[in-house]
N, C-alpha and C. Protein backbone atom coordinates (compact mmCIF):
# COMPACT_ATOMS: atom_id res chain seq x y z
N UNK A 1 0.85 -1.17 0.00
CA UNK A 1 0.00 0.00 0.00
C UNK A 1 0.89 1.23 0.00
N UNK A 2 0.81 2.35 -0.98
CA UNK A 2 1.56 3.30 -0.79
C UNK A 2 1.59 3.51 0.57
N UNK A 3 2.91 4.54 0.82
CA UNK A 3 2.99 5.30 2.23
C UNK A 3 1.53 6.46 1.92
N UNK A 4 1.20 6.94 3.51
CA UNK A 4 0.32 7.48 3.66
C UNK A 4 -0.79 8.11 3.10
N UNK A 5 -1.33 6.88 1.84
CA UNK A 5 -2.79 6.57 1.81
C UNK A 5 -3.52 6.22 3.07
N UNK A 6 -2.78 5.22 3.91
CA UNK A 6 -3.52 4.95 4.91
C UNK A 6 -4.21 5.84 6.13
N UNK A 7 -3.44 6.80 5.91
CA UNK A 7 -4.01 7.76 7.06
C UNK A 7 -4.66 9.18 6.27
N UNK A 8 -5.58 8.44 5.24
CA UNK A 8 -6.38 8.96 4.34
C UNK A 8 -7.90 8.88 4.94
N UNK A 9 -8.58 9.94 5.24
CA UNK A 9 -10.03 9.78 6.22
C UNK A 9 -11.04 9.17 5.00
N UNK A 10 -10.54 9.67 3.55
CA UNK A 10 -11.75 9.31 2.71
C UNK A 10 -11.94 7.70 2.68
N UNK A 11 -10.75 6.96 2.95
CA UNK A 11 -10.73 5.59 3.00
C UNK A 11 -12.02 4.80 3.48
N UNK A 12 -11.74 5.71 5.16
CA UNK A 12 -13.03 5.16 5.99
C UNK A 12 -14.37 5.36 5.39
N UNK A 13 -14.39 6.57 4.62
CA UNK A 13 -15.76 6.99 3.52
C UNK A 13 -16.27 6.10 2.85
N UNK A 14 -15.08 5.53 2.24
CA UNK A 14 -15.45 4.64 0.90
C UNK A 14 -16.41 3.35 1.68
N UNK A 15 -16.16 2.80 3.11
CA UNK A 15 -16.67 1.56 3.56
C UNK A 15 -17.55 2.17 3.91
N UNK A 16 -17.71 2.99 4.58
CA UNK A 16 -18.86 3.43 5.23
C UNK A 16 -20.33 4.25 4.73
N UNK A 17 -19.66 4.92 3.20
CA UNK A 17 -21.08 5.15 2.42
C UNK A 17 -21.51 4.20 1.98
N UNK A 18 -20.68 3.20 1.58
CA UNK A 18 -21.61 2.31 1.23
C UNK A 18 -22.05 1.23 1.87
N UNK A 19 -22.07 1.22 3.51
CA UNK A 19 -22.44 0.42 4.39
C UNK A 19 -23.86 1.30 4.57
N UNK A 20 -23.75 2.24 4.29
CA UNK A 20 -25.14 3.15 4.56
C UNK A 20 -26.22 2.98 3.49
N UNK A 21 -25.72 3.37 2.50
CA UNK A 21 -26.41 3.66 1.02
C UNK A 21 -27.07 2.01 0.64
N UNK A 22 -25.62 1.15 0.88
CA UNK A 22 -26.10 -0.23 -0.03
C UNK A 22 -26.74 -1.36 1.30
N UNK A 23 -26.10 -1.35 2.39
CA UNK A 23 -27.06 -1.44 3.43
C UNK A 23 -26.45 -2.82 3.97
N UNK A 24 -24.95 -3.31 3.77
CA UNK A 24 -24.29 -4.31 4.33
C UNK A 24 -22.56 -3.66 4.06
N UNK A 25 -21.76 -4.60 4.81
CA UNK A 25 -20.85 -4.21 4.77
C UNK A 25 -19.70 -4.08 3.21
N UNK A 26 -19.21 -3.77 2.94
CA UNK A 26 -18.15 -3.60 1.13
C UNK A 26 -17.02 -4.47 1.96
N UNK A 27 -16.17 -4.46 3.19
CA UNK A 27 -15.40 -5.31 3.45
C UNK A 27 -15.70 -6.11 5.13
N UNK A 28 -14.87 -6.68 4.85
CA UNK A 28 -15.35 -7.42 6.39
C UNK A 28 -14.49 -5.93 7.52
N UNK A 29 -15.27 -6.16 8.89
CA UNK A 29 -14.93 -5.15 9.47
C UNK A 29 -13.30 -5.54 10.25
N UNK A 30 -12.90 -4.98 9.99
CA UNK A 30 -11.51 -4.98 10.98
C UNK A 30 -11.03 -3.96 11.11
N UNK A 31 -10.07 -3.50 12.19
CA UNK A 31 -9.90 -2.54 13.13
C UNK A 31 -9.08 -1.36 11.85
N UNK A 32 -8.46 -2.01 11.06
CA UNK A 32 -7.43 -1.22 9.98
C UNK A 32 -8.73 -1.39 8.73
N UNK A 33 -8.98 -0.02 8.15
CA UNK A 33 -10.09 -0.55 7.44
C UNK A 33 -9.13 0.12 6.22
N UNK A 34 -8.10 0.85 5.86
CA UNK A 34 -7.09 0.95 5.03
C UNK A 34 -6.66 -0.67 4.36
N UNK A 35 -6.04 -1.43 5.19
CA UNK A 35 -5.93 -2.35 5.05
C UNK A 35 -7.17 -3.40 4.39
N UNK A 36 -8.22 -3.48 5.03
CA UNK A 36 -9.35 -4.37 4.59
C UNK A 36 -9.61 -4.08 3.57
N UNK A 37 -9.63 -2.48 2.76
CA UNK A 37 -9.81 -2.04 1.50
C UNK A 37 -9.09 -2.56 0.64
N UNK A 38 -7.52 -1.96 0.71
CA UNK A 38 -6.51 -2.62 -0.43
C UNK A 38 -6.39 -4.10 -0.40
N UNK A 39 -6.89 -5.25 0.76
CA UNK A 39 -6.41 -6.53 0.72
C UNK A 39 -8.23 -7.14 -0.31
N UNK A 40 -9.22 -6.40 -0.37
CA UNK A 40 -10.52 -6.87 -0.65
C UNK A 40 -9.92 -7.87 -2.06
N UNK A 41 -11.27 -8.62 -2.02
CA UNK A 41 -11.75 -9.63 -3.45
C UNK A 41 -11.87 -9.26 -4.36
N UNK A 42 -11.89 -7.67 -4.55
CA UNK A 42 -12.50 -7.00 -5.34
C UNK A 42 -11.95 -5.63 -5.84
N UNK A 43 -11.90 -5.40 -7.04
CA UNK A 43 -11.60 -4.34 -7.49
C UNK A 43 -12.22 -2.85 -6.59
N UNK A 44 -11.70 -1.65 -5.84
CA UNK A 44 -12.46 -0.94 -5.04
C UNK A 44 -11.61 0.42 -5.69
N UNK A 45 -12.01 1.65 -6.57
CA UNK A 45 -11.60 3.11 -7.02
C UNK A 45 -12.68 3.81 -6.34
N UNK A 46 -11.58 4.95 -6.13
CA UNK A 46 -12.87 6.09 -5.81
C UNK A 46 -12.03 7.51 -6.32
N UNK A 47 -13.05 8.12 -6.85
CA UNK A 47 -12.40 9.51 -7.34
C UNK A 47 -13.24 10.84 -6.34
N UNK A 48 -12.29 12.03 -6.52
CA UNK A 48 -13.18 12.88 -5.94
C UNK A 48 -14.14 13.85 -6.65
N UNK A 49 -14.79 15.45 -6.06
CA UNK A 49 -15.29 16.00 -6.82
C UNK A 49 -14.57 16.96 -7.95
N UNK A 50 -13.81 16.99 -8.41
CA UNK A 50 -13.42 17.84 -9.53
C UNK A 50 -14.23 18.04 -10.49
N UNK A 51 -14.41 18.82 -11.29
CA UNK A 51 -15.04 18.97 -12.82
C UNK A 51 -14.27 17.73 -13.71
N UNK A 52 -13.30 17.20 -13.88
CA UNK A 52 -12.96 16.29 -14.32
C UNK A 52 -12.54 15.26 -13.58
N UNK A 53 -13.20 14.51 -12.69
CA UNK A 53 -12.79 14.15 -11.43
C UNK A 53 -11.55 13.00 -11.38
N UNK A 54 -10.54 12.67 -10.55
CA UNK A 54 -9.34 12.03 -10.65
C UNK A 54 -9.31 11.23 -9.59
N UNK A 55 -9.04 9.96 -9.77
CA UNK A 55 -9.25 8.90 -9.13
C UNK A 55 -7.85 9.57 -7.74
N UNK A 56 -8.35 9.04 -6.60
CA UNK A 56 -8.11 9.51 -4.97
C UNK A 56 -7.41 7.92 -4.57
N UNK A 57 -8.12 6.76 -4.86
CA UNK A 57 -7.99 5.36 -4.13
C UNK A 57 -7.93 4.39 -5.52
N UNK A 58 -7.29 3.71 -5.39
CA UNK A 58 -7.43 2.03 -5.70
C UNK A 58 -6.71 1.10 -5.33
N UNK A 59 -7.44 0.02 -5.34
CA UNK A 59 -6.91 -0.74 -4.40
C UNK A 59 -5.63 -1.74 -5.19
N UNK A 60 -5.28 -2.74 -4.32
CA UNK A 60 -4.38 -3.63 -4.91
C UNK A 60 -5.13 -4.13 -6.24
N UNK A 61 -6.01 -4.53 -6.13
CA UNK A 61 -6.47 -5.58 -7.44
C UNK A 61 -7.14 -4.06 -8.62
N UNK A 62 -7.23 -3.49 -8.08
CA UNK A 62 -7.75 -2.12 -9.53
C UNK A 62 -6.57 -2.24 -10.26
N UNK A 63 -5.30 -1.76 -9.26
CA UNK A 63 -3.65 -1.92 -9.89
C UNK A 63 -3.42 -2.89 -10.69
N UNK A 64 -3.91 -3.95 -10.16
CA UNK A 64 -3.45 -4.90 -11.25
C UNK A 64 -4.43 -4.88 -12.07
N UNK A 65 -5.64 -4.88 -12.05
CA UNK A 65 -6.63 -4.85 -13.34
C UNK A 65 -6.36 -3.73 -14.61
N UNK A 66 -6.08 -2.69 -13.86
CA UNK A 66 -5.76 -1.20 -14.60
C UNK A 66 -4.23 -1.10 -15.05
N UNK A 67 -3.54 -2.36 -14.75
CA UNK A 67 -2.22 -2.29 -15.19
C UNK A 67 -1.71 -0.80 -14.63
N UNK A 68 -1.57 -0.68 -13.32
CA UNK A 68 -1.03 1.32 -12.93
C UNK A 68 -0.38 0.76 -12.14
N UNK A 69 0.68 1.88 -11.52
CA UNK A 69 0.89 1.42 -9.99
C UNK A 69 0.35 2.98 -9.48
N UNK A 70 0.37 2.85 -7.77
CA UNK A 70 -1.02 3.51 -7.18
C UNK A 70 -0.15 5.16 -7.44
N UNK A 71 0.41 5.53 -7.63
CA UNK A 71 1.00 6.85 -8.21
C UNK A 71 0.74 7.57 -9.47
N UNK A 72 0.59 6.29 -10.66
CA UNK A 72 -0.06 7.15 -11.96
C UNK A 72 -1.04 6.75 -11.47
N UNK A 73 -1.90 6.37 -10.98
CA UNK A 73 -3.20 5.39 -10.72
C UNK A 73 -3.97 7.37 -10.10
N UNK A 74 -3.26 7.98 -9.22
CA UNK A 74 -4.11 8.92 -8.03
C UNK A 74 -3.99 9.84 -9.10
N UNK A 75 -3.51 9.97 -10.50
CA UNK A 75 -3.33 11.20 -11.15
C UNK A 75 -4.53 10.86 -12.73
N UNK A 76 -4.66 10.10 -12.49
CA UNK A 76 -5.82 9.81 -13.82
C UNK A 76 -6.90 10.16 -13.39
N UNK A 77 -7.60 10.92 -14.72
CA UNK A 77 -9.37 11.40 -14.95
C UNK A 77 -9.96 9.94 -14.76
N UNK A 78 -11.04 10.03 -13.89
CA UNK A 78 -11.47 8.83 -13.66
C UNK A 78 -12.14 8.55 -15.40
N UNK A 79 -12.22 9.32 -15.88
CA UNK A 79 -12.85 9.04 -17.68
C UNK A 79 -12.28 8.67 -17.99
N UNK A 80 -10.56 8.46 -18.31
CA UNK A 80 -9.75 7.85 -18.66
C UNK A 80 -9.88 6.19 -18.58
N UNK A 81 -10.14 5.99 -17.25
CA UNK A 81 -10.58 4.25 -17.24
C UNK A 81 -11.82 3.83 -18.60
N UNK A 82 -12.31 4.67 -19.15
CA UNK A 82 -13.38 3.70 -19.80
C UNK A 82 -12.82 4.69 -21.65
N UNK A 83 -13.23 3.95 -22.40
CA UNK A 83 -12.92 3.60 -24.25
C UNK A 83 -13.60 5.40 -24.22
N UNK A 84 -12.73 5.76 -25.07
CA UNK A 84 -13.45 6.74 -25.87
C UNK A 84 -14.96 7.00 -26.26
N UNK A 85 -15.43 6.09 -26.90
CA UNK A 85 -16.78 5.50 -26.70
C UNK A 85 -17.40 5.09 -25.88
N UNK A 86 -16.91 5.15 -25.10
CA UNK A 86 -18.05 4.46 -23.90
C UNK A 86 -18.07 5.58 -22.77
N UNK A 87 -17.78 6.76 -23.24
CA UNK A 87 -17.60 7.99 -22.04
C UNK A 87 -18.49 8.38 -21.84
N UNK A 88 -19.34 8.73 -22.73
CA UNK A 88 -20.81 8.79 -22.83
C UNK A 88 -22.06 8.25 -22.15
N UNK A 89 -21.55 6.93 -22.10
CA UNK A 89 -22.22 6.38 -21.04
C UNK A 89 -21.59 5.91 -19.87
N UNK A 90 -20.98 6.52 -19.31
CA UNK A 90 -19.93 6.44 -18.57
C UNK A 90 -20.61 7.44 -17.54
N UNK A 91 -20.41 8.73 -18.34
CA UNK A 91 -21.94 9.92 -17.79
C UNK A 91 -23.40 9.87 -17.39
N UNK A 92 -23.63 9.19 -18.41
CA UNK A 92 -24.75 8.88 -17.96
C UNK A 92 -25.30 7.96 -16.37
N UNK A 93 -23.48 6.86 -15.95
CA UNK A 93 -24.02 6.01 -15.18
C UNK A 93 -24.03 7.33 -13.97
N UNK A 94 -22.54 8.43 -14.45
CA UNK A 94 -22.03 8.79 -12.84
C UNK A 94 -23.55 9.94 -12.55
N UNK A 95 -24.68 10.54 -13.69
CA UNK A 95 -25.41 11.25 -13.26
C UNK A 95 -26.30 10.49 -12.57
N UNK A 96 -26.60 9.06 -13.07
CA UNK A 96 -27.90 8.22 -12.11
C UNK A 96 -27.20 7.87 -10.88
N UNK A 97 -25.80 7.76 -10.61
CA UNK A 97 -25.76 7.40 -9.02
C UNK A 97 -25.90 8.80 -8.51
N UNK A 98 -25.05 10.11 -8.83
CA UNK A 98 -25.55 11.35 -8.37
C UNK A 98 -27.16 11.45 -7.70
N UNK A 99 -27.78 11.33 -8.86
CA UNK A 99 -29.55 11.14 -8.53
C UNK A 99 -29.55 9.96 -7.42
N UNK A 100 -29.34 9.05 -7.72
CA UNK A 100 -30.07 7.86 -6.60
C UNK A 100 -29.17 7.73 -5.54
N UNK A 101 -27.92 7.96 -5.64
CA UNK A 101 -27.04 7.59 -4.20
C UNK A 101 -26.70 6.59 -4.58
N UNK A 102 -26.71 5.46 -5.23
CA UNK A 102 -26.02 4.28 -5.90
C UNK A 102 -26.21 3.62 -6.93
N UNK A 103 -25.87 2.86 -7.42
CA UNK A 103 -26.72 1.59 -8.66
C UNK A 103 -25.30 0.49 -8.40
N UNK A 104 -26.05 -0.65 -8.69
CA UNK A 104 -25.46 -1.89 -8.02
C UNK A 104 -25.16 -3.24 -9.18
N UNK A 105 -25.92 -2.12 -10.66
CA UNK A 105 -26.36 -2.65 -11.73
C UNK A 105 -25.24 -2.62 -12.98
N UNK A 106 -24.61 -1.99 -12.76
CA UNK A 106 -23.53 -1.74 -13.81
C UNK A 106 -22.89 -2.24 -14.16
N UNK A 107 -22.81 -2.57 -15.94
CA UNK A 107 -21.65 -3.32 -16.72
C UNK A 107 -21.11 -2.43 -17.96
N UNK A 108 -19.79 -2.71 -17.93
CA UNK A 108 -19.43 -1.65 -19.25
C UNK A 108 -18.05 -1.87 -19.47
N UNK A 109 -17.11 -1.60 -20.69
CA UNK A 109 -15.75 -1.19 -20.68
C UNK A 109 -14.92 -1.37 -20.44
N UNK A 110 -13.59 -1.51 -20.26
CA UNK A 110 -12.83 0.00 -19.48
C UNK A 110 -11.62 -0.79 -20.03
N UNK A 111 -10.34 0.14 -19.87
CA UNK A 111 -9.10 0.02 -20.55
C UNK A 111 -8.04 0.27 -19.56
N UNK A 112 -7.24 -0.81 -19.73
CA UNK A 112 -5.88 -0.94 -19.07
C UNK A 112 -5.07 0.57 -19.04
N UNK A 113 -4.16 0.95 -18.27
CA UNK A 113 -2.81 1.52 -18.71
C UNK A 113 -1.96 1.27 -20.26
N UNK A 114 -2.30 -0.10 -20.11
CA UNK A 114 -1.78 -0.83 -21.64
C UNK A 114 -2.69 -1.09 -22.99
N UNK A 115 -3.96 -0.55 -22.67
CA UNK A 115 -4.34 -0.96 -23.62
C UNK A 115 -5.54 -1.85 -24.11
N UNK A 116 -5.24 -3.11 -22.56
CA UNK A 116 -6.34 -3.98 -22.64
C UNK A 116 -7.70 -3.51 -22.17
N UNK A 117 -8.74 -4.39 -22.97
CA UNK A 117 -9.90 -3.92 -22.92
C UNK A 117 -10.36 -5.28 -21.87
N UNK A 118 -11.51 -5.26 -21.04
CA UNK A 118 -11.77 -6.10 -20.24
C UNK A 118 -13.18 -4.88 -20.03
N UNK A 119 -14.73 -5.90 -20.30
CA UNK A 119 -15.68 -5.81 -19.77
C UNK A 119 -15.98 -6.02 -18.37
N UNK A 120 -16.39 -4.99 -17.05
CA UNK A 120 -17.25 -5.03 -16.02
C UNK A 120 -18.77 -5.39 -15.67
N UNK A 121 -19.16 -6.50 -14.77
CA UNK A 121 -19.89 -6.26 -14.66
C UNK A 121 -20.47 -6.66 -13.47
N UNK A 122 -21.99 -6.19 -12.78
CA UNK A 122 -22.28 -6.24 -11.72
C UNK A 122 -21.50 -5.58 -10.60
N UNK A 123 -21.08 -3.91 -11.52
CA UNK A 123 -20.55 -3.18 -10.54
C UNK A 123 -21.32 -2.30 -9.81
N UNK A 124 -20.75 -1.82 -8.65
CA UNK A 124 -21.65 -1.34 -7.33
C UNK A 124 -20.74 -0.03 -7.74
N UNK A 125 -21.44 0.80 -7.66
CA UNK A 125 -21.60 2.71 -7.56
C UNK A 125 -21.99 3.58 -7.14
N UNK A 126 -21.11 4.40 -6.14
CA UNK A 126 -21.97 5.01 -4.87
C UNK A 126 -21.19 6.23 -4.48
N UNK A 127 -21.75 7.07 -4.38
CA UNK A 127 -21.73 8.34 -3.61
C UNK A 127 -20.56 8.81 -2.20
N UNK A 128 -19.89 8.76 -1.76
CA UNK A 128 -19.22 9.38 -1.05
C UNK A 128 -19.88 10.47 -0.05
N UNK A 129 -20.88 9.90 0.84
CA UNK A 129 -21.38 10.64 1.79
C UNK A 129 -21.06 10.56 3.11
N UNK A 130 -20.80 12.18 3.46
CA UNK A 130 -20.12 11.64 5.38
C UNK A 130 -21.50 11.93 5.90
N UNK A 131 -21.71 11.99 7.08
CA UNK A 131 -22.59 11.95 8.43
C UNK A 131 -22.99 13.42 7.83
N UNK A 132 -22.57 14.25 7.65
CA UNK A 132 -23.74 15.67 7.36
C UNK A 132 -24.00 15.67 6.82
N UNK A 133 -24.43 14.83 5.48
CA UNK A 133 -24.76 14.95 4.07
C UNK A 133 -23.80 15.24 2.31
N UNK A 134 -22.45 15.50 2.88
CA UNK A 134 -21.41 16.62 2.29
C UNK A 134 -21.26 15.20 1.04
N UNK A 135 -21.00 15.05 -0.17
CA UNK A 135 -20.32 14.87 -0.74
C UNK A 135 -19.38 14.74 -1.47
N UNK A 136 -18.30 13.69 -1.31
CA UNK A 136 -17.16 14.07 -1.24
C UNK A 136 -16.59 13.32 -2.49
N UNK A 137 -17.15 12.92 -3.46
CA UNK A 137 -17.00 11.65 -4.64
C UNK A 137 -17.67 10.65 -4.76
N UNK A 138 -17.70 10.08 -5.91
CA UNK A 138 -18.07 8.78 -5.87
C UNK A 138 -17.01 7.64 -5.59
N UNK A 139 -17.32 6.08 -5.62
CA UNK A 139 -16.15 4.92 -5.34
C UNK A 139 -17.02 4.04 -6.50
N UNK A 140 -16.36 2.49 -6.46
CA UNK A 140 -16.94 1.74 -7.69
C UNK A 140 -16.36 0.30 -7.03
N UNK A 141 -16.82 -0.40 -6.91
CA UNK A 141 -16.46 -1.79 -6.89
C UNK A 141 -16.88 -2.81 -7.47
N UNK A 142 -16.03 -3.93 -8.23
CA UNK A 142 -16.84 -4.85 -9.07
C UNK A 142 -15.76 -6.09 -9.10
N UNK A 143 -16.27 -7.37 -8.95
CA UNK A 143 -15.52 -8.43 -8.28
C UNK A 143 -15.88 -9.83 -9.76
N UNK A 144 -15.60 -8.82 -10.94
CA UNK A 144 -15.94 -9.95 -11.84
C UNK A 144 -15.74 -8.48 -13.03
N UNK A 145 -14.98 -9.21 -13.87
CA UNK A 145 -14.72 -8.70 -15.37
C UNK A 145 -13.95 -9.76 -16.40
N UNK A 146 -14.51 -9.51 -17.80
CA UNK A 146 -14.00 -10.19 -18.73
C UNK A 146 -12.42 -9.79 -19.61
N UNK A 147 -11.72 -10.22 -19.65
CA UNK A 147 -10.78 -9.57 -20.73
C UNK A 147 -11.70 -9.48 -22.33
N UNK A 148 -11.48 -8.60 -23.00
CA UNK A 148 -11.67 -8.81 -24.33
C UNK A 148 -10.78 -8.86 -25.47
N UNK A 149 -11.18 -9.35 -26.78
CA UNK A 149 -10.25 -9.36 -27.75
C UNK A 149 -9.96 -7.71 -28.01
């Protein structure tokens, strides 16, 4: 895990909006929840609010899915992860979680560092909400993708 991601507060965000929003836990609970994030089953990004917003987190397995290591990984437009073509609806998913606070429904895309293309699906998408309401980004997790030709 890079040095001091871990003593990153949005970390705790990422488990905890969506222990709220989706209504069970995203990792099992343990005392280091830095840790429980980057060690998960599952692919786990989260970007913040910018006008072009830039991925903040990913975990061990995004790294390896996204072919990055977590340094170019915190400096990419989260648009960058998905095809030229598919940005479009890419928008479209991040305005319906905006509106609903999540969708749990999502399949689509997305492109390596290198190149490779690999379909998502049955990804979970959610909002970045603390205890006052504030939003602070969205996150994405999805524990199943295809490579493609």
């Amino acid at each position: 895990m890079s040095a001091g991601i871990q003593d990153d507060p949005r970390l705790a965000l990422i488990a905890e909006s969506y222990h709220r929003l989706i209504g069970r836990p995203l990792v099992h609970s343990a005392p280091d929840v830095a840790l429980a994030l980057w060690e998960a089953p599952r692919v786990i990004v989260a970007h913040g609010m910018q006008d072009d917003p830039v991925f903040f987190y990913g975990n061990r397995l995004a790294l390896q899915v996204f072919e990055m290591d977590f340094s170019a990984f915190v400096q990419l437009p989260s648009r960058y992860s998905a095809e030229p073509l598919a940005r479009d609806e890419r928008a479209r998913l991040l305005e319906r979680v905006a509106r609903d606070g999540f969708i749990d429904d999502y399949a689509g895309v997305r492109i390596s560092a290198t190149g490779k293309r690999f379909r998502i699906v049955q990804a979970e998408v959610w909002n970045l909400v603390d205890a006052d309401g504030v939003c602070h980004g969205q996150a994405a997790s999805f524990a199943h993708w295809q490579p493609l030709p």
